[in-house]
C-alpha atoms as a PDB file:
ATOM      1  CA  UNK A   1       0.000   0.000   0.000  1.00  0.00           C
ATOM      2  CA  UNK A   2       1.242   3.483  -0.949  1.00  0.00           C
ATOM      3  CA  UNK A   3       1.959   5.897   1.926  1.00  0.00           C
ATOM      4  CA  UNK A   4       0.386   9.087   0.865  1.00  0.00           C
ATOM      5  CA  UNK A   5       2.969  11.770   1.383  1.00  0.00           C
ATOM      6  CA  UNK A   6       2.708  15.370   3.472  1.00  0.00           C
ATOM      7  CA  UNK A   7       1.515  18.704   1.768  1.00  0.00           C
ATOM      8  CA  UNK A   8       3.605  21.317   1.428  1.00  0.00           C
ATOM      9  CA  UNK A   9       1.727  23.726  -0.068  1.00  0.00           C
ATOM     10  CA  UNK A  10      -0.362  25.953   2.276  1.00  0.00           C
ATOM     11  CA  UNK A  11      -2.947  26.415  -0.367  1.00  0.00           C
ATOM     12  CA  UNK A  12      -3.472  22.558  -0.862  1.00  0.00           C
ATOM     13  CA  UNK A  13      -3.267  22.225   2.833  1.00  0.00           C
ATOM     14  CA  UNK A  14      -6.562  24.883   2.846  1.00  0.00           C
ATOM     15  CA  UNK A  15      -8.351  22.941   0.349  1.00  0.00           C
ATOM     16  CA  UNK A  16      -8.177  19.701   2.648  1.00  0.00           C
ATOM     17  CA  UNK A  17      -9.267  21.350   5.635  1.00  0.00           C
ATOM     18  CA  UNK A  18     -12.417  23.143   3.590  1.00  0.00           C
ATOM     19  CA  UNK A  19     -13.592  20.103   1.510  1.00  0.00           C
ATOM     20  CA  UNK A  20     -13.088  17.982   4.671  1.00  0.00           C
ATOM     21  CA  UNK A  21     -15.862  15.156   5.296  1.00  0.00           C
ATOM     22  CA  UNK A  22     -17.274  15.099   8.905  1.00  0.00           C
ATOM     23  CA  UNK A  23     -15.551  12.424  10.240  1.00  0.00           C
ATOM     24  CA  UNK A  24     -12.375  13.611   9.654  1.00  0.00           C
ATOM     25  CA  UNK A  25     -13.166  17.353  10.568  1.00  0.00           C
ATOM     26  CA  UNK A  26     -14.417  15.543  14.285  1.00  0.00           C
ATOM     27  CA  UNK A  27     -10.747  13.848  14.489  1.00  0.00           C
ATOM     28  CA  UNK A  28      -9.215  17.346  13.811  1.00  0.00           C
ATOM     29  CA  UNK A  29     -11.364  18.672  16.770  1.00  0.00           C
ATOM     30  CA  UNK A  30      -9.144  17.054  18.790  1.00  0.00           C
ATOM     31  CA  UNK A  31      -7.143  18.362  22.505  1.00  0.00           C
ATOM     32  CA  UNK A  32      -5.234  16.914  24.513  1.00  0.00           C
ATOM     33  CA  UNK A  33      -5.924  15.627  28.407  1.00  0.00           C
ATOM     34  CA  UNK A  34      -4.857  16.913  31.337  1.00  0.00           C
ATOM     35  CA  UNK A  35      -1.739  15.377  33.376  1.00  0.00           C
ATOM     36  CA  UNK A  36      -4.538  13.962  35.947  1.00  0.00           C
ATOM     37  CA  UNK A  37      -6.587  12.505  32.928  1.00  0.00           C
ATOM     38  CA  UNK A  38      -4.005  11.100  30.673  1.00  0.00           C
ATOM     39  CA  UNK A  39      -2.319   8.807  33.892  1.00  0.00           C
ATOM     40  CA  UNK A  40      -6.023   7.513  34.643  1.00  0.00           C
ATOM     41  CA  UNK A  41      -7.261   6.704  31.366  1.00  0.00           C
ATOM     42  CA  UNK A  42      -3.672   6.368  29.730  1.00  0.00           C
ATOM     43  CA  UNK A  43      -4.994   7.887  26.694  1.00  0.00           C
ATOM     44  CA  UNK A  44      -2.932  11.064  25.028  1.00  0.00           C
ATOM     45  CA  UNK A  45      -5.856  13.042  23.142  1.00  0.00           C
ATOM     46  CA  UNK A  46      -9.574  12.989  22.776  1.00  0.00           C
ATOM     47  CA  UNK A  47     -12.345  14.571  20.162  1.00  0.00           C
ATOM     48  CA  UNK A  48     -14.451  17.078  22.079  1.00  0.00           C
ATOM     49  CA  UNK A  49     -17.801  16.928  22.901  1.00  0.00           C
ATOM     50  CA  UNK A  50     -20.431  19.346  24.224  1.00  0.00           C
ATOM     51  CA  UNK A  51     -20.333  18.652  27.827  1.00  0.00           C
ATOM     52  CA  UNK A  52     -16.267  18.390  28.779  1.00  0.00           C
ATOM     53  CA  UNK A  53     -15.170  20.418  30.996  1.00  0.00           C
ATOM     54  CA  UNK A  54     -11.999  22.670  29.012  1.00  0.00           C
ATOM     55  CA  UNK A  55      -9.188  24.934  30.517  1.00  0.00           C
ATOM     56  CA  UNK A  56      -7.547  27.531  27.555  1.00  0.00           C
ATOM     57  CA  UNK A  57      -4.120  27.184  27.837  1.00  0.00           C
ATOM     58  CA  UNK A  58      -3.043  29.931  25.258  1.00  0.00           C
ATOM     59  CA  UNK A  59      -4.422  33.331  23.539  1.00  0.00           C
ATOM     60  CA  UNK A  60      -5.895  36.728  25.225  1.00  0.00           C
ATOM     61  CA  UNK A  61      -8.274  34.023  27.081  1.00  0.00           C
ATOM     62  CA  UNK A  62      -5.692  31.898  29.199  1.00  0.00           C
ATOM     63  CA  UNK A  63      -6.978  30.459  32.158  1.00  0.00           C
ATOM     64  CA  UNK A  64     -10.472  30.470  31.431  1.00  0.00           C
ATOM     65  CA  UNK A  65     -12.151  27.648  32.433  1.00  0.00           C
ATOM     66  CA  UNK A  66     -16.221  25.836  31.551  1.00  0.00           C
ATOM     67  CA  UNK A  67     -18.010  23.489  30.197  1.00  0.00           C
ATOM     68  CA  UNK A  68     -17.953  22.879  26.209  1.00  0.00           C
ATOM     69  CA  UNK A  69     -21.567  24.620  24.934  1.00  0.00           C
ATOM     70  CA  UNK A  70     -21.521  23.902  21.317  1.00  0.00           C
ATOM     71  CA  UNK A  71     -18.682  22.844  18.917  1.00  0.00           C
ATOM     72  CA  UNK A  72     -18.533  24.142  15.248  1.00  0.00           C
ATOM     73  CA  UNK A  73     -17.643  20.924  12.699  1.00  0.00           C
ATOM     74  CA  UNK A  74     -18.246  24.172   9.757  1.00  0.00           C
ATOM     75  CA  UNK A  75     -15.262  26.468  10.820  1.00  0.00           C
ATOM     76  CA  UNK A  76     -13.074  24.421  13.671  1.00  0.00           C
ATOM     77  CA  UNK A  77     -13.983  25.980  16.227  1.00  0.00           C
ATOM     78  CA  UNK A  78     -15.608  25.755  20.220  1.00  0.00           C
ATOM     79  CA  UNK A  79     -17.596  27.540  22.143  1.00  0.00           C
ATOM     80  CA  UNK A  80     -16.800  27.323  26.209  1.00  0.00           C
ATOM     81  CA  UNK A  81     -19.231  28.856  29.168  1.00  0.00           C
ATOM     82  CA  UNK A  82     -18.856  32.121  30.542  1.00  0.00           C
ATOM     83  CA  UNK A  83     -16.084  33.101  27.243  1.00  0.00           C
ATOM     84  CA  UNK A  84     -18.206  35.916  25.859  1.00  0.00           C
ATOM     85  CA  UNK A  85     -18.359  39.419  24.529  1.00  0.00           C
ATOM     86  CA  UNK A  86     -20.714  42.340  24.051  1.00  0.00           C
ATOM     87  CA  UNK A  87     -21.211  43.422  20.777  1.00  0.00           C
ATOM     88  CA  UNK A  88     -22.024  46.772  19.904  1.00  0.00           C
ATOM     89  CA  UNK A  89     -25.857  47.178  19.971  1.00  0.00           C
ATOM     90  CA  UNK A  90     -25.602  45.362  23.676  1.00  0.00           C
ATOM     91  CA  UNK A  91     -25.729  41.664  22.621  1.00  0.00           C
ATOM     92  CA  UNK A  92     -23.538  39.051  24.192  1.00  0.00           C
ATOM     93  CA  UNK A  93     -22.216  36.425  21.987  1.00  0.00           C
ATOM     94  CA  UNK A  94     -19.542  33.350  22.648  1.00  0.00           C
ATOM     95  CA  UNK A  95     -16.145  34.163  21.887  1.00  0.00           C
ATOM     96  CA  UNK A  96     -14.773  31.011  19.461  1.00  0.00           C
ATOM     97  CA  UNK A  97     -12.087  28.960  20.458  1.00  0.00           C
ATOM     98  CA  UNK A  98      -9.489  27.217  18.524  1.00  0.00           C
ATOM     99  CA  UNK A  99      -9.473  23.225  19.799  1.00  0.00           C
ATOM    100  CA  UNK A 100      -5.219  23.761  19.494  1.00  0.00           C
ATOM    101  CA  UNK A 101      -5.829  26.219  22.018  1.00  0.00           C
ATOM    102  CA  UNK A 102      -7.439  23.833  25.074  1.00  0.00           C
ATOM    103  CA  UNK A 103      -6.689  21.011  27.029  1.00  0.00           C
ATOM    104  CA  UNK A 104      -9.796  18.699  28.565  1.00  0.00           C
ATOM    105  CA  UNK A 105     -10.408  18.524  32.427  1.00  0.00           C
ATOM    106  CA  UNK A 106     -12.993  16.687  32.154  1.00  0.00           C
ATOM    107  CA  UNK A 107     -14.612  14.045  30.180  1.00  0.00           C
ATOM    108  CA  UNK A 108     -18.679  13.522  29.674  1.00  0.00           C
ATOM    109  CA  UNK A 109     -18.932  10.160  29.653  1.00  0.00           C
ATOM    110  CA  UNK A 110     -22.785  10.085  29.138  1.00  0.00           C
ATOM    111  CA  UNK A 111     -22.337   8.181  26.178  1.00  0.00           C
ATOM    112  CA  UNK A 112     -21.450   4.804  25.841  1.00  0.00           C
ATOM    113  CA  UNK A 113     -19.823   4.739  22.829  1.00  0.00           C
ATOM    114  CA  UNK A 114     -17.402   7.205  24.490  1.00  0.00           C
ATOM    115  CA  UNK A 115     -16.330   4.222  26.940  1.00  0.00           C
ATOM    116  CA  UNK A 116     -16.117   2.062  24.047  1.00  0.00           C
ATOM    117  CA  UNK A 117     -13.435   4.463  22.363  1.00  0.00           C
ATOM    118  CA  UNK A 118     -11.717   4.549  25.999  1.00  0.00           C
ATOM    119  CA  UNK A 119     -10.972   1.185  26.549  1.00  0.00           C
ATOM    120  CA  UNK A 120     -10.266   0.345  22.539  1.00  0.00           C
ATOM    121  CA  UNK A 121      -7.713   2.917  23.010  1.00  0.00           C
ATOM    122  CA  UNK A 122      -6.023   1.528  26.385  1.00  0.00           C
ATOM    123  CA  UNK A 123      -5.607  -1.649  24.401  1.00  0.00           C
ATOM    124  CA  UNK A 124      -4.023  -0.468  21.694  1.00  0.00           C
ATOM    125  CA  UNK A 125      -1.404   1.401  23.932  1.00  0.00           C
ATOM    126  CA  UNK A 126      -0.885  -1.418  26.066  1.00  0.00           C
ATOM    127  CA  UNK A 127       2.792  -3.212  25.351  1.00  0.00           C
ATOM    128  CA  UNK A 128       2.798  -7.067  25.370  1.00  0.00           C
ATOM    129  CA  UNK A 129       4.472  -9.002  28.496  1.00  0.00           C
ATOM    130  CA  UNK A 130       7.627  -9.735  27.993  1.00  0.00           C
ATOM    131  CA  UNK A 131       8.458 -13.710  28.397  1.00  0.00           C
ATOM    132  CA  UNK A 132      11.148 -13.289  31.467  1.00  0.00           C
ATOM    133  CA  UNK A 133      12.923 -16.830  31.460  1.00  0.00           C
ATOM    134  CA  UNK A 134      13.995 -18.452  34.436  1.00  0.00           C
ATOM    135  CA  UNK A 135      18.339 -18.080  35.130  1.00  0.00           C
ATOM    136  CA  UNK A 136      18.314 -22.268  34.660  1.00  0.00           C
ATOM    137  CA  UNK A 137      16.754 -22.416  31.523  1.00  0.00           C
ATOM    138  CA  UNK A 138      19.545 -19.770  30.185  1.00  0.00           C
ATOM    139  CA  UNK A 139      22.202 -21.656  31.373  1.00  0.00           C
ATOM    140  CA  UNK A 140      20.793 -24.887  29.823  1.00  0.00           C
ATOM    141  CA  UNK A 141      20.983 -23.083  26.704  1.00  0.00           C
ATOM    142  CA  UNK A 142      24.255 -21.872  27.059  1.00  0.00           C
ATOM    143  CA  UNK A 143      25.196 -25.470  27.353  1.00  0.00           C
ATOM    144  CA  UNK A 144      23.857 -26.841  24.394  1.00  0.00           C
ATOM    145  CA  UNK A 145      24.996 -24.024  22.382  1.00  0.00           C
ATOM    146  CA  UNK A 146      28.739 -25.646  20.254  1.00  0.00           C
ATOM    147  CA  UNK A 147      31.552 -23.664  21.626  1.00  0.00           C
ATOM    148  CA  UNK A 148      32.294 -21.111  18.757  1.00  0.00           C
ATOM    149  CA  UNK A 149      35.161 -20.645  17.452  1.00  0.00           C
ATOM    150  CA  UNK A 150      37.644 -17.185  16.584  1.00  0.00           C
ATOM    151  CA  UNK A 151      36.676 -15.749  13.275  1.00  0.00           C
ATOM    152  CA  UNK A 152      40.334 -16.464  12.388  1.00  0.00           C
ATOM    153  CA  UNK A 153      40.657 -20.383  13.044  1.00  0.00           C
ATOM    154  CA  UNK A 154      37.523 -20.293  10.693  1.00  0.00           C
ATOM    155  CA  UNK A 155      38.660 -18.912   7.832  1.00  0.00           C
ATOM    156  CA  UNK A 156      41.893 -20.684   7.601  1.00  0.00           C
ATOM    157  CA  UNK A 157      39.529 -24.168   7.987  1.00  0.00           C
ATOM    158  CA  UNK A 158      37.718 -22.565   5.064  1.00  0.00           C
ATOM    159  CA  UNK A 159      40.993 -21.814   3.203  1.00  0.00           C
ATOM    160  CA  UNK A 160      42.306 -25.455   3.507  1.00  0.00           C
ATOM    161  CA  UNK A 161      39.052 -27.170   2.703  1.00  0.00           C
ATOM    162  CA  UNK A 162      38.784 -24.769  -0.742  1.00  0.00           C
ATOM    163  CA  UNK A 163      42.525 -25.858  -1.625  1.00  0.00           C
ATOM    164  CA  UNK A 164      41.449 -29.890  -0.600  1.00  0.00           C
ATOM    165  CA  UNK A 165      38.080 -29.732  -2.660  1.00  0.00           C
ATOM    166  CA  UNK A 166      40.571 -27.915  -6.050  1.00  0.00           C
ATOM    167  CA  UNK A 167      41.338 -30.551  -8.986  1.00  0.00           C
ATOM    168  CA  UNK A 168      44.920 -31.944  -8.796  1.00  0.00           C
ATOM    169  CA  UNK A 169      46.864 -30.347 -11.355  1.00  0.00           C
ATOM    170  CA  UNK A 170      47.619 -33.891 -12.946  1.00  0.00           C
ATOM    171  CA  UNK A 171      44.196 -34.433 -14.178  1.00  0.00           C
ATOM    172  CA  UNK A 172      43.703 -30.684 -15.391  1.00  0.00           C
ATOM    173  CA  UNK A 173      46.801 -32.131 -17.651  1.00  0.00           C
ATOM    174  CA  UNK A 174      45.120 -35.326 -19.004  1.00  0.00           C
ATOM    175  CA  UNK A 175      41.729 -33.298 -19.318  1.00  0.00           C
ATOM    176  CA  UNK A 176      43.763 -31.165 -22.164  1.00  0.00           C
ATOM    177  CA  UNK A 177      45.119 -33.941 -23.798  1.00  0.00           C
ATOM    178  CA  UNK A 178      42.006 -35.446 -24.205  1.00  0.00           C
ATOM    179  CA  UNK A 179      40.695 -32.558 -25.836  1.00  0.00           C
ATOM    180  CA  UNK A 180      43.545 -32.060 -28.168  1.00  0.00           C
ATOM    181  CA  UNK A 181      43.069 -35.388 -29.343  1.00  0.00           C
ATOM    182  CA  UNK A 182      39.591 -34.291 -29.882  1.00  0.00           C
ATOM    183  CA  UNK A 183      40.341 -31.754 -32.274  1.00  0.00           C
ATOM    184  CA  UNK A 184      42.648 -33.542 -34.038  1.00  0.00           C
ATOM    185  CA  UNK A 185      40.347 -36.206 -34.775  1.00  0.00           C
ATOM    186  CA  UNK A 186      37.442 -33.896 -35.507  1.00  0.00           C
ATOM    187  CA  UNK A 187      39.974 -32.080 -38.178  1.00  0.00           C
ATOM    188  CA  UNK A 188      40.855 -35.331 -39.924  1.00  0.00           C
ATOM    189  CA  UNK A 189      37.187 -36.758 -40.294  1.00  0.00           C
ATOM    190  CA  UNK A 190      36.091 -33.559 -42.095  1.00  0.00           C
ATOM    191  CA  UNK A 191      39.255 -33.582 -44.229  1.00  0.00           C
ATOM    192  CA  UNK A 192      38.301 -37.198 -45.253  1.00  0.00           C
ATOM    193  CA  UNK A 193      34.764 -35.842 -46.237  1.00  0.00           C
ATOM    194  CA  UNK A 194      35.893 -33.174 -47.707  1.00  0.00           C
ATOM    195  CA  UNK A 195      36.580 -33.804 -51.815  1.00  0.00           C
ATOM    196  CA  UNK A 196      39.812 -32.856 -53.397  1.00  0.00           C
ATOM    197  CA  UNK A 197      39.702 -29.372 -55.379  1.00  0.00           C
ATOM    198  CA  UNK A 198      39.360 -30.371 -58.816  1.00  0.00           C
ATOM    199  CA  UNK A 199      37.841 -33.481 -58.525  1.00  0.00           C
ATOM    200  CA  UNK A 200      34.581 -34.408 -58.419  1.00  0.00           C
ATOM    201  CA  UNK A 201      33.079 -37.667 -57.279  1.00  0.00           C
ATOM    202  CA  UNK A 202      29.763 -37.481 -59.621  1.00  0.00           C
ATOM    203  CA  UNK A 203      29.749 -35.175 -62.701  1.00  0.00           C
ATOM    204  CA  UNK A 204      25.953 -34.247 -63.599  1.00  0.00           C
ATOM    205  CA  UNK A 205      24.604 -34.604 -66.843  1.00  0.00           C
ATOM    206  CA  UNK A 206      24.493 -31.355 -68.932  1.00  0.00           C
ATOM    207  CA  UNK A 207      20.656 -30.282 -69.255  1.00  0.00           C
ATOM    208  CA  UNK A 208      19.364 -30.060 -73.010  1.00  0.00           C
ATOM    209  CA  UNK A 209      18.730 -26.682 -74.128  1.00  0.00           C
ATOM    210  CA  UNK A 210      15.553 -26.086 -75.172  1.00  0.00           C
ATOM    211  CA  UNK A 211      14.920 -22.737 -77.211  1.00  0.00           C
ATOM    212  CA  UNK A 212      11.410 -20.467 -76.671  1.00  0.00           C
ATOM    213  CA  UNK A 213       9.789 -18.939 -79.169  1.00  0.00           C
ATOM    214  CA  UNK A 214      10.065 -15.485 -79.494  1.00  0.00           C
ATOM    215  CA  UNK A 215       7.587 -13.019 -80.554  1.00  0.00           C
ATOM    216  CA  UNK A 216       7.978 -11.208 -83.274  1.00  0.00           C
ATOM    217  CA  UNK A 217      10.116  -7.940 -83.093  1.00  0.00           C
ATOM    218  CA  UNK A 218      10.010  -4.442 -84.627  1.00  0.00           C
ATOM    219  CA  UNK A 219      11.583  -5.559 -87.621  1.00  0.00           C
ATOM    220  CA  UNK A 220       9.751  -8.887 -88.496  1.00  0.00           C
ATOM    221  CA  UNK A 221       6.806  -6.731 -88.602  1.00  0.00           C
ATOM    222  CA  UNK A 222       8.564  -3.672 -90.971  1.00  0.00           C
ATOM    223  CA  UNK A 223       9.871  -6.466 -93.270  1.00  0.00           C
ATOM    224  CA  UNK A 224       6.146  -8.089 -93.730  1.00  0.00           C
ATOM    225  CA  UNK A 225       4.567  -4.437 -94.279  1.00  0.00           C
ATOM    226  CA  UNK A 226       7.730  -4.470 -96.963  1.00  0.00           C
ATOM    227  CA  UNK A 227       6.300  -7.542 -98.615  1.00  0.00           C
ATOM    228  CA  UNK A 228       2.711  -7.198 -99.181  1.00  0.00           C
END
């Protein structure tokens, strides 16, 4: 499976983040727990939710502290309790809050589903056991391992096996007569099928010439014309 690669462009980056389905725009409303909530539920970051309690961490707003009221899937964005403005014909209205900007407090747990996602994600973090073995099994091993020997003792066995296992240099000898003898044999059966130059064994019979008839030329014709 291809790995699909980061964007580097800010404008392509844009275009993701506006034609964004909802389920991925609810995993990019994402913050991360508190010290207190990540050792209990051993779980890094979570989606929020309308409901969890939210502490801003960063901006004009630091410190702030409420309850989640509504969260914006359209433009990113969350709206927290008692973070408000006036406007200027008197009305208050939330102030928005960017999810970077936040860290959760506290969870709403209300819904089930919620749990569900908790405990999948303990699972997944969770490392296997490692196998400890017992200090006589190790030695056991140790003992039927073959006592290994220096790299250097090795290769020299190696070196005087290769030389061993290497034709004697009496029968790389014969092997060339042999094929001299070959060749010379080879040379002297094609010279005896060969003919001799000049001589053949069968002489073929010359083929009777047999003449076509022509047609008539330019001149046969003139001479006629002459005639009549």
């Amino acid at each position: 499976m291809q790995t699909p690669r980061p964007l580097m462009k800010p404008t392509k980056q844009r275009k993701i983040l506006y034609n964004a389905p909802a389920h991925v725009r609810h995993k990019l409303l994402a913050a991360h727990l508190s010290q207190g909530l990540r050792a209990s539920n051993d779980v890094k970051s979570l989606p929020l939710r309308s409901g969890d309690t939210v502490r801003i961490v960063r901006g004009d707003h630091r410190g702030v502290e409420g309850k989640v009221t509504r969260v914006d899937l359209a433009k990113y964005r969350v709206y927290v309790e008692g973070l408000t403005r006036e406007k200027v014909d008197g009305t208050t209205v939330f102030v928005p809050v960017h999810p970077s900007k936040v860290i959760i407090t506290g969870l709403n747990l209300d819904d089930k589903w919620r749990k569900k996602i908790l405990e999948r994600k303990k699972e997944g973090r969770k490392k296997p056991e490692e196998v400890v073995e017992k200090p006589e099994e190790v030695v056991e091993k140790r003992e039927a391992r073959p006592a290994e020997k220096p790299k250097k003792l090795a290769e020299a066995e190696r070196a005087v096996k290769a030389v061993e296992e290497k034709p004697a240099p009496e029968k790389k000898a014969r092997k060339t007569i042999k094929k001299t003898e070959r060749k010379t044999r080879a040379k002297k059966a094609s010279k005896k099928a060969k003919p001799e130059a000049g001589v053949t064994e069968t002489e073929e019979e010359p083929r009777p010439k047999t003449r076509t008839k022509r047609s008539p030329g330019k001149t046969a014709k003139k001479s006629e014309e002459e005639g009549r």
